[in-house]
Protein backbone atom coordinates (compact mmCIF):
# COMPACT_ATOMS: atom_id res chain seq x y z
CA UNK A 1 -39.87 10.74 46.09
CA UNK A 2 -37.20 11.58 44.40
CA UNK A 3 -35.20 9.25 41.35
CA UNK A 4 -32.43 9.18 39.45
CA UNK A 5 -32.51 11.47 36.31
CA UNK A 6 -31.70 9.99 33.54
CA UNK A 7 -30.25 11.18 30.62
CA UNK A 8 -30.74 10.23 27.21
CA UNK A 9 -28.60 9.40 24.11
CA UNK A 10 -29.95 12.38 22.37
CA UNK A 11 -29.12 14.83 25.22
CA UNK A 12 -25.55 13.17 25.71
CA UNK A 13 -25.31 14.09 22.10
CA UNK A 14 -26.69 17.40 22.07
CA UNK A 15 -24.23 18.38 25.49
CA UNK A 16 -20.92 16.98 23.50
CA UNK A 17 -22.14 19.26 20.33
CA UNK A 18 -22.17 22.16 23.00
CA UNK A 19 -19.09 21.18 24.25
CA UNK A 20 -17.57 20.55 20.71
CA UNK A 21 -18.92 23.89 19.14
CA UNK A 22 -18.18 26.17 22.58
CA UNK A 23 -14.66 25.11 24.20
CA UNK A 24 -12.40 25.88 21.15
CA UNK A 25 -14.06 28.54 19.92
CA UNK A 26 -13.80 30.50 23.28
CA UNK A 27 -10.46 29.69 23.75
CA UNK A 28 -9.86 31.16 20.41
CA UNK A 29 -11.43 34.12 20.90
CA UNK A 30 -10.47 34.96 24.26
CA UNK A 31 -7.12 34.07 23.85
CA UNK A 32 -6.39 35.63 19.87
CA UNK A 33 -4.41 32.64 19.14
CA UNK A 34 -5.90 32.87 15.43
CA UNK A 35 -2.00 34.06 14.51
CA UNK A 36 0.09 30.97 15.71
CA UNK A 37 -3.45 28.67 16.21
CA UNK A 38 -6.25 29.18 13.77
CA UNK A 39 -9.67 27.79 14.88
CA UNK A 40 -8.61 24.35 13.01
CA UNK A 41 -5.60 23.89 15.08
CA UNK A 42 -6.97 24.81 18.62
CA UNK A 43 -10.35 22.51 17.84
CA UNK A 44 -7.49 19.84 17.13
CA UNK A 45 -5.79 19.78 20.28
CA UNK A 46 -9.03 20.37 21.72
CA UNK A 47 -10.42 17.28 20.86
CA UNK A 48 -7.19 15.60 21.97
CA UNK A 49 -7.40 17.28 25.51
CA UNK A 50 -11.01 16.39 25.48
CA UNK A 51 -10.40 12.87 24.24
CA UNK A 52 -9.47 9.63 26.43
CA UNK A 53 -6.05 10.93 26.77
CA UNK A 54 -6.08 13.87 28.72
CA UNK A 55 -9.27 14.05 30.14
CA UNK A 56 -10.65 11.08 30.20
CA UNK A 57 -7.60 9.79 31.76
CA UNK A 58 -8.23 12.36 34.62
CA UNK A 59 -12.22 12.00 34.72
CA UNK A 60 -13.09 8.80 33.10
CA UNK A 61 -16.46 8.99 34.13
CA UNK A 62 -16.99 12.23 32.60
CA UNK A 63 -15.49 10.47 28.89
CA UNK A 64 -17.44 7.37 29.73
CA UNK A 65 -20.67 9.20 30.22
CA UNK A 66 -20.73 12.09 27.59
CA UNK A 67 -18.75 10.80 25.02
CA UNK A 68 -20.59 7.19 25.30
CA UNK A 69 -19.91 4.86 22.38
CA UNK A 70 -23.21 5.98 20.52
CA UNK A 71 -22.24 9.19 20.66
CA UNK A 72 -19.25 8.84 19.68
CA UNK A 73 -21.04 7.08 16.66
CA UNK A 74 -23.05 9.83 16.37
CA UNK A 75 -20.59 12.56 16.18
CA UNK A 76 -18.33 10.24 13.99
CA UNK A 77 -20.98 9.77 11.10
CA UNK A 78 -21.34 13.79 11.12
CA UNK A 79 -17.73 14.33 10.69
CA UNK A 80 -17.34 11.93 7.43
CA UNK A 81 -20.20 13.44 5.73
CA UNK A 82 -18.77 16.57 6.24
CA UNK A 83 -14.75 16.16 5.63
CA UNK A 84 -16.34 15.04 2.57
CA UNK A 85 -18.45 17.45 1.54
CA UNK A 86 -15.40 20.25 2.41
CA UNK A 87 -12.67 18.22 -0.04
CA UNK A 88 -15.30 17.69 -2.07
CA UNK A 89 -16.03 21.38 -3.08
CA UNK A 90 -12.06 21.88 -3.35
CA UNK A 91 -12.03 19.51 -5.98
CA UNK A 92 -14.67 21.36 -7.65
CA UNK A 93 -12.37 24.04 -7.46
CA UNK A 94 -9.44 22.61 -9.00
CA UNK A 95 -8.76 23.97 -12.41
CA UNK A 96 -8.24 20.51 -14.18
CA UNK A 97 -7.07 22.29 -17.72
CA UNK A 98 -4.38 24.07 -16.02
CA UNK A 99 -3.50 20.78 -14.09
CA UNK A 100 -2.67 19.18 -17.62
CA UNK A 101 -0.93 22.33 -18.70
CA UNK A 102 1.22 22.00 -15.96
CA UNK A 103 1.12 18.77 -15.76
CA UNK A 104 5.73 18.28 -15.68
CA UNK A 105 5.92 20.98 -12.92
CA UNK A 106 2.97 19.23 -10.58
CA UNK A 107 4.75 15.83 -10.91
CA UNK A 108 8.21 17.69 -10.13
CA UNK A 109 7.02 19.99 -7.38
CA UNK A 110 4.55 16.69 -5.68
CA UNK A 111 7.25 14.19 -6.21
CA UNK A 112 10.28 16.30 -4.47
CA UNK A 113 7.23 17.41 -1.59
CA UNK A 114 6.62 13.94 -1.39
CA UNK A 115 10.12 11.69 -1.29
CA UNK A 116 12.45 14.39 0.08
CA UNK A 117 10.50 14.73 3.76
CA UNK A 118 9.98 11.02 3.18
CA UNK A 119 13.65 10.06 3.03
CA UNK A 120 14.38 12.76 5.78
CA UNK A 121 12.04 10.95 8.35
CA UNK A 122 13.24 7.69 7.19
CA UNK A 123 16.62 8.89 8.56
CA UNK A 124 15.13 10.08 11.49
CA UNK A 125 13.15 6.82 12.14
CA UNK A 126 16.40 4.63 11.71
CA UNK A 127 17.97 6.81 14.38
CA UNK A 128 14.92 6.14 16.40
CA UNK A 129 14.12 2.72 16.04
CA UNK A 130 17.66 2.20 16.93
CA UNK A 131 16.54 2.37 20.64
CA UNK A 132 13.75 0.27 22.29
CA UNK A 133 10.08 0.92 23.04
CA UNK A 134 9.42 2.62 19.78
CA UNK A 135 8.79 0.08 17.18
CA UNK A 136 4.87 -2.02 18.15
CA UNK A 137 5.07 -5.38 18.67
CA UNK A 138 3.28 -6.43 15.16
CA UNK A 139 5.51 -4.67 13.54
CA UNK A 140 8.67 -5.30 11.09
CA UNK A 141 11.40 -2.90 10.80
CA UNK A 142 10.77 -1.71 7.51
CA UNK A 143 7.53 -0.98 8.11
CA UNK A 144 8.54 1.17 11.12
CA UNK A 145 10.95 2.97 9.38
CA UNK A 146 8.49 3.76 6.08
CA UNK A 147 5.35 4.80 8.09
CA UNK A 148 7.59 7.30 10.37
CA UNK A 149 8.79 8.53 6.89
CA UNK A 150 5.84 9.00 5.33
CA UNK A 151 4.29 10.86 8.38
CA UNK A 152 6.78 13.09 7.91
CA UNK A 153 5.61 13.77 4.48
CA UNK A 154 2.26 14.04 4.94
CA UNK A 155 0.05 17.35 3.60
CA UNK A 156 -3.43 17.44 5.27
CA UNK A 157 -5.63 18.54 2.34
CA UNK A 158 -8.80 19.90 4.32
CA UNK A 159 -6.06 21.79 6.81
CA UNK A 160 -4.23 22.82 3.89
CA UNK A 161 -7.62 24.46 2.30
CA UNK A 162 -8.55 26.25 5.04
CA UNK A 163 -5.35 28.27 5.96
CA UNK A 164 -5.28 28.89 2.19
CA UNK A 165 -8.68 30.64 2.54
CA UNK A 166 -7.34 32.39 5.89
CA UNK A 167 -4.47 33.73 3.70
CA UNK A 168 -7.07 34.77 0.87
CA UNK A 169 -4.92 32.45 -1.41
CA UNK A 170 -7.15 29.75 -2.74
CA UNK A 171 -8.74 30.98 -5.70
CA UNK A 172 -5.61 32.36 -6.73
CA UNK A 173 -3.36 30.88 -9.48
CA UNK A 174 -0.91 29.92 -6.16
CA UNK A 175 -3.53 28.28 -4.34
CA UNK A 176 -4.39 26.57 -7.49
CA UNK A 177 -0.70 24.90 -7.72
CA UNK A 178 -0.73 24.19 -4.12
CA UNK A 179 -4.26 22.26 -4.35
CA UNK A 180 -2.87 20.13 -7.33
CA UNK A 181 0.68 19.42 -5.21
CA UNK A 182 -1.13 18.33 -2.44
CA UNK A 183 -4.01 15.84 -3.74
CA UNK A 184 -1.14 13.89 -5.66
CA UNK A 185 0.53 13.69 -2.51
CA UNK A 186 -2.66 12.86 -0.33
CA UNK A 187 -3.25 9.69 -3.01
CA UNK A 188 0.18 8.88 -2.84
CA UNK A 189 -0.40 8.75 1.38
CA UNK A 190 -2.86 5.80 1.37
CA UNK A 191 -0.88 3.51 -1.67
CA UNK A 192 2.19 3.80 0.51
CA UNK A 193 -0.08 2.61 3.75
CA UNK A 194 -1.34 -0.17 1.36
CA UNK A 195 2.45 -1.01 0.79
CA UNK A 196 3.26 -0.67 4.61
CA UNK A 197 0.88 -3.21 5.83
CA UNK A 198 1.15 -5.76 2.43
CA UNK A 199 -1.87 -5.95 1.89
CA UNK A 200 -2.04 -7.33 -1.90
CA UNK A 201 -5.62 -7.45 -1.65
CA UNK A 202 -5.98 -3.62 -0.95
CA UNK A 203 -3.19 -2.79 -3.35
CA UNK A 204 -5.42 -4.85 -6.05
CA UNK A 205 -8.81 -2.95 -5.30
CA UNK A 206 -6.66 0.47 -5.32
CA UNK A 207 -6.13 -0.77 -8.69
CA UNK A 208 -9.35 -1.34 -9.97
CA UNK A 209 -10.54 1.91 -8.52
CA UNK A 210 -8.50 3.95 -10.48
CA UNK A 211 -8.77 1.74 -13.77
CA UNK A 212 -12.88 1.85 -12.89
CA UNK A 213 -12.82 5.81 -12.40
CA UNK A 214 -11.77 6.93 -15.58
CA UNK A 215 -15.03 6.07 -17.91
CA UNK A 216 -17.37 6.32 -14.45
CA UNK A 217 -16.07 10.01 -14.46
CA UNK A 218 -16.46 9.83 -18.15
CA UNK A 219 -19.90 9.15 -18.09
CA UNK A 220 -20.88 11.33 -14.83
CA UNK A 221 -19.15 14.77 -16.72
CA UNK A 222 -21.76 13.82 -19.78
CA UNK A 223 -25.39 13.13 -17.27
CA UNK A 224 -24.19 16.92 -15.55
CA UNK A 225 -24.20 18.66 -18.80
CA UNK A 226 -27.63 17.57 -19.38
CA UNK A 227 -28.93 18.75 -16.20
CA UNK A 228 -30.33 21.66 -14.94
CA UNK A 229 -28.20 23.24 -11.96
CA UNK A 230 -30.22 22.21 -9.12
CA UNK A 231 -30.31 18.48 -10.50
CA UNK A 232 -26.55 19.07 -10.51
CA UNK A 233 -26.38 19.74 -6.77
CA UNK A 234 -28.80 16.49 -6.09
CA UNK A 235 -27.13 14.41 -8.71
CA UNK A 236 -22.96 15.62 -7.61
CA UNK A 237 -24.37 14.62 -3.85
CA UNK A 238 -24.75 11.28 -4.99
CA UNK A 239 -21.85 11.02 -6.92
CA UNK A 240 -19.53 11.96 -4.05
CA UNK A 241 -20.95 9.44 -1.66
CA UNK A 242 -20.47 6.57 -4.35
CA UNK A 243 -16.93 7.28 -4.84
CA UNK A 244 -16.37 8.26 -1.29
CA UNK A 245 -17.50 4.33 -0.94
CA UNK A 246 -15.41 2.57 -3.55
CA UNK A 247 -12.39 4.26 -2.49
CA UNK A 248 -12.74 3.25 0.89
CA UNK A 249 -13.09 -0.26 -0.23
CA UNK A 250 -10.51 -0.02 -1.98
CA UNK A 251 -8.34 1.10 0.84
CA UNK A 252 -7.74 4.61 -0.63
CA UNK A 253 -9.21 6.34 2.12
CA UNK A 254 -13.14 8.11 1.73
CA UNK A 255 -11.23 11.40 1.74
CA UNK A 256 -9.77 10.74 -1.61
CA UNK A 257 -12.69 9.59 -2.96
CA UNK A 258 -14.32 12.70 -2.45
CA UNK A 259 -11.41 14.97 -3.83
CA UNK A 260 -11.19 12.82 -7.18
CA UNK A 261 -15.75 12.93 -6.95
CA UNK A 262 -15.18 16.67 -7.13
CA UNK A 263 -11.87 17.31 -9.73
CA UNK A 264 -13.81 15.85 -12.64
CA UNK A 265 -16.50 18.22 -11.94
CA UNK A 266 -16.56 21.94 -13.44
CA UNK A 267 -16.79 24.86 -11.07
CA UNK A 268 -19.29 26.47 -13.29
CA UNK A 269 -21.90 23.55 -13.01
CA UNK A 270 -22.63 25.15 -9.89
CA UNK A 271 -21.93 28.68 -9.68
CA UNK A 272 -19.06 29.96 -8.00
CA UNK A 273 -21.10 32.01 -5.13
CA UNK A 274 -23.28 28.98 -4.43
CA UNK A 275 -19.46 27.20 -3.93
CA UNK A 276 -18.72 29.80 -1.64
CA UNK A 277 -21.69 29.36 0.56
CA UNK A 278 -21.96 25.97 0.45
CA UNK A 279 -18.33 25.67 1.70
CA UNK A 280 -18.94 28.07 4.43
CA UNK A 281 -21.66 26.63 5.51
CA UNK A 282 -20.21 23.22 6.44
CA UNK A 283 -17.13 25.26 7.75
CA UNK A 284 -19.42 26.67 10.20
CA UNK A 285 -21.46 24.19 10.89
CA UNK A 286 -20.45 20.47 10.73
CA UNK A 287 -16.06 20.84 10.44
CA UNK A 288 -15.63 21.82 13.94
CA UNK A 289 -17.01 18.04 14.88
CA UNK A 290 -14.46 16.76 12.02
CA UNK A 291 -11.94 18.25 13.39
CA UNK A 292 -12.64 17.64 17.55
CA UNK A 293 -13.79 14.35 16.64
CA UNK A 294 -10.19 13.68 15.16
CA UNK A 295 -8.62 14.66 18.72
CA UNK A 296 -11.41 12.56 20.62
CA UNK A 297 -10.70 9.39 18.83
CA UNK A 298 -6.63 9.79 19.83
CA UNK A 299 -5.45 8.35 23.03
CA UNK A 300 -2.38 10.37 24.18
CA UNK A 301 -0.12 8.64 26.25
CA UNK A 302 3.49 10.55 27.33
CA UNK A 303 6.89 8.53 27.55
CA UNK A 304 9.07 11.22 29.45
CA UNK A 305 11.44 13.40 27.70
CA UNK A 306 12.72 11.71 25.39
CA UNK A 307 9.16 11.72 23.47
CA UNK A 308 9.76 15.61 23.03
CA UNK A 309 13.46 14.56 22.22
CA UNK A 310 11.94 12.65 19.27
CA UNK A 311 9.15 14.91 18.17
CA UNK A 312 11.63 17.43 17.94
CA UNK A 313 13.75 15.46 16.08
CA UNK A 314 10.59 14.43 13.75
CA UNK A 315 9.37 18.55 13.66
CA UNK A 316 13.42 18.68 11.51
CA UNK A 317 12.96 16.21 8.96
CA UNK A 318 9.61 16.58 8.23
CA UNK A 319 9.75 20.71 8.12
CA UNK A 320 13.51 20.35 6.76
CA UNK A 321 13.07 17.85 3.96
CA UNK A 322 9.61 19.33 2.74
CA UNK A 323 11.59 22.96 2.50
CA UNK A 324 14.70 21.31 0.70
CA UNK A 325 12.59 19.04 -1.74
CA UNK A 326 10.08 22.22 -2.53
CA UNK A 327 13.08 24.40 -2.94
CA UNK A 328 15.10 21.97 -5.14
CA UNK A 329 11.86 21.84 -7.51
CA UNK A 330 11.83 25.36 -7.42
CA UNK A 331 14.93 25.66 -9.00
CA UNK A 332 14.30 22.86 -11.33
CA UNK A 333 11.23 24.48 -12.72
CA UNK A 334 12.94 28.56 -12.26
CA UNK A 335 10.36 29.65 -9.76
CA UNK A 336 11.09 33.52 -8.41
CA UNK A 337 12.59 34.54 -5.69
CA UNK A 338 10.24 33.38 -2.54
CA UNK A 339 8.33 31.03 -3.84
CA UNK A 340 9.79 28.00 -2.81
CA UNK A 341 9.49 28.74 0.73
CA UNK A 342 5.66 29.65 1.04
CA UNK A 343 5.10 26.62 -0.80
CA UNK A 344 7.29 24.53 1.34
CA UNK A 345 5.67 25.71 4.67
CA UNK A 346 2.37 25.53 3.10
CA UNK A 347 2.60 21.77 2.19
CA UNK A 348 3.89 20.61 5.80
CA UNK A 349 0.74 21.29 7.46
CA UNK A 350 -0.15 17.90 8.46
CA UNK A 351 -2.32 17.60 11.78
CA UNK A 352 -5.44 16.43 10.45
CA UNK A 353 -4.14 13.63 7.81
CA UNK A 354 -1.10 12.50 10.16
CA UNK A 355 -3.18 11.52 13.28
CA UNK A 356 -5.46 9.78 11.16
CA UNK A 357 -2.44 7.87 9.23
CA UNK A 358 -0.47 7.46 12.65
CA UNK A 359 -3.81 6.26 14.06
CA UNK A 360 -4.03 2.91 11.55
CA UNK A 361 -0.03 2.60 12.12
CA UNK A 362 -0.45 2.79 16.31
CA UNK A 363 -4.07 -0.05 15.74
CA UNK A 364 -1.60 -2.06 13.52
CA UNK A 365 0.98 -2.45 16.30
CA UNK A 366 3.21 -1.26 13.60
CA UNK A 367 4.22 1.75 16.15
CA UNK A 368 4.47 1.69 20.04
CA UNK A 369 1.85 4.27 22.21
CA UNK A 370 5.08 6.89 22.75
CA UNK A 371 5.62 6.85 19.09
CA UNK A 372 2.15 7.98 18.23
CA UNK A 373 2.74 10.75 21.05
CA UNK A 374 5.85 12.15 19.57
CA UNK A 375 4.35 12.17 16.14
CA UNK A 376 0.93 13.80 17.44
CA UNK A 377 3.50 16.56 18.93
CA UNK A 378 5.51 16.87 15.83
CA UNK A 379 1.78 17.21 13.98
CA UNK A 380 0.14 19.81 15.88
CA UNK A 381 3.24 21.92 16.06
CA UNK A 382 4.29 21.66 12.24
CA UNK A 383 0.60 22.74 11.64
CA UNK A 384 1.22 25.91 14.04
CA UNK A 385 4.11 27.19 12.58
CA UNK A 386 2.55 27.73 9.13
CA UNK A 387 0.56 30.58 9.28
CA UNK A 388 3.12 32.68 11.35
CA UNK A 389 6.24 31.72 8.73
CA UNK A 390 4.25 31.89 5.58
CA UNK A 391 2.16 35.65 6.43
CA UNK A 392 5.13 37.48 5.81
CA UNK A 393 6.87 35.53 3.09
CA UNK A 394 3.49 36.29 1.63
CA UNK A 395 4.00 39.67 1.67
CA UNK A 396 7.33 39.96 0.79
CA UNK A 397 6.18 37.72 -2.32
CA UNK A 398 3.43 39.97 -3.29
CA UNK A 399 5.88 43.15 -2.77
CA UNK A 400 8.80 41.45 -5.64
């Protein structure tokens, strides 16, 4: 006599990893989108078309059943520890001494990145929010107007990292610069969300964090010299999940926990091939669910034309003002002929960080459901327009 089969947590689990690790990478593959769609991007929208959205909204039994709340859980806890350990390792990376050396043309180059695509989408939002069905219900003007600004101006680190890597880029003195723009503009991102949703309490901890991380760092560079280099792994393990917590308490955002974890550490604690194959390793194995998991977690609803109307209008100011405020630092600071613009188009990828930021803004009622959509657009297709513009201002760069 037959029953019903029943399936299990762990199998539901194990059939979204096969799902997760299989669908993009096909598509991928089969298709050769890695020009205009590296293997980030596609597991992106992936996750989005696999997510409550698209999907789900056609099949909700099929979301309901293999992407169950525990799994979800599941999958979720996976792609923390591993964002973590990725930004982690890039902080490892970062050449601190040179940051200090440099320290007048980081502050120019981050602040004009940061403010100019700001100011640009602030424009853009007051043109927006000028019309109904765009601003949320829980939310003031102001706040509408600064969050659709500051997506605009948004550089997703991990994204960031990885096309660097694709362009063979990051361990040069370039990449370098573009590591240090970007991680003053990623802490800037979750001060201004502090300021967005006045919270005086999280603005206090953020605070305290930064006063408490000085000597803490102090004290963790001193235990490191003292220990052998497999201690160091152990011991830099346990450091990055301790400041991966505080900074989320404190409203910073784990991510930037685990950059700042990883900047006071030297890259030759560990060894720089053991950096490479640890970082390759979680690219391989535990990203893809970062990065799917992202696009699961966002519910896409549309909002007719005029959403594309808008996104397009968004794709202007944030791609416009980062190119004008990268290009005005590079003629403050007498950068050659070039630069400006692969550094401009580098530092507007912003998929990853921008859903995630557009995410607490759309749960805040701060933004409407169509906003989110047009921003998600604007996102994803920012993102895909790197690689193809900056491969051959690349080359041209490399050939003056």
């Amino acid at each position: 006599m037959g029953g019903r089969v029943t399936v299990t947590t762990t199998e539901l689990f194990l059939i979204a990893l096969t799902i997760i690790l299989t669908v993009p990478y096909l598509f991928w593959r089969v298709f050769r989108t890695d020009y205009w769609a590296p293997l980030v991007v596609v597991q992106i929208v992936a996750g989005i078309i696999l997510g409550p959205g698209v999907l789900g909204a056609a099949f909700p039994a099929y979301y309901q059943t293999v992407f169950s709340p525990e799994v979800i859980g599941a999958l979720n806890g996976i792609a923390w520890w591993a964002v973590m350990m990725f930004v982690f390792v890039a902080g490892i990376e970062l050449d601190l001494h040179a940051a200090w050396k440099d320290r007048r043309e980081t502050a120019v180059t981050a602040g004009l990145a940061l403010f100019t695509p700001l100011a640009a989408g602030a424009l853009a939002a007051v043109a927006i929010l000028a019309f109904p069905g765009w601003l949320g219900s829980e939310g003031h003007y102001y706040q509408g107007v600064l969050g659709i600004g500051m997506a605009c101006a948004v550089t997703a680190l991990p994204i960031l990292v990885l096309l660097m890597e694709k362009l063979e880029i990051f361990r040069q003195e370039l990449g370098q610069r573009l590591l240090r723009y970007a991680s003053l503009d990623d802490l800037a991102i979750w001060g201004v969300l502090a300021i967005i949703l006045v919270d005086m309490e999280r603005i206090a901890r953020q605070g305290a964090f930064l006063m408490l991380f000085a000597p803490a760092a102090w004290s963790m560079r001193k235990l490191m010299q003292r220990l052998s280099q497999a201690d160091r792994w152990y011991a830099g393990l346990i450091w990055l999940v301790l400041c991966g917590l505080v900074a989320d308490w404190a409203g910073l955002h784990y991510m930037v926990g685990a950059f700042l974890a990883g900047c006071v550490l030297d890259c030759q604690w560990f060894g720089e091939d053991k950096l490479d194959t640890f970082r390759g390793v979680i690219l391989l194995t535990v990203m893809p669910v970062f990065f799917l998991s992202t696009g699961l977690r966002t519910s896409w609803e549309g909002g007719g034309l005029a959403v594309f109307a808008v996104a397009a209008l968004l794709l202007a100011a944030s791609v416009g003002g980062k190119l004008a405020g990268v290009h005005l630092a590079g003629r403050i600071l007498g950068w050659r002929k070039g630069e400006a613009s692969v550094i401009g188009w580098l530092l507007q990828t912003k998929a990853l960080i921008m859903i995630i930021f557009a995410n607490v803004l759309l749960d805040k009622a701060i933004i409407t459901s169509q906003t989110f959509t047009a921003l998600l657009l604007m996102a994803v297709a920012s993102t895909m327009l790197t690689v193809p513009m900056v491969t051959p201002k690349l080359k041209k760069l490399a050939v003056d």
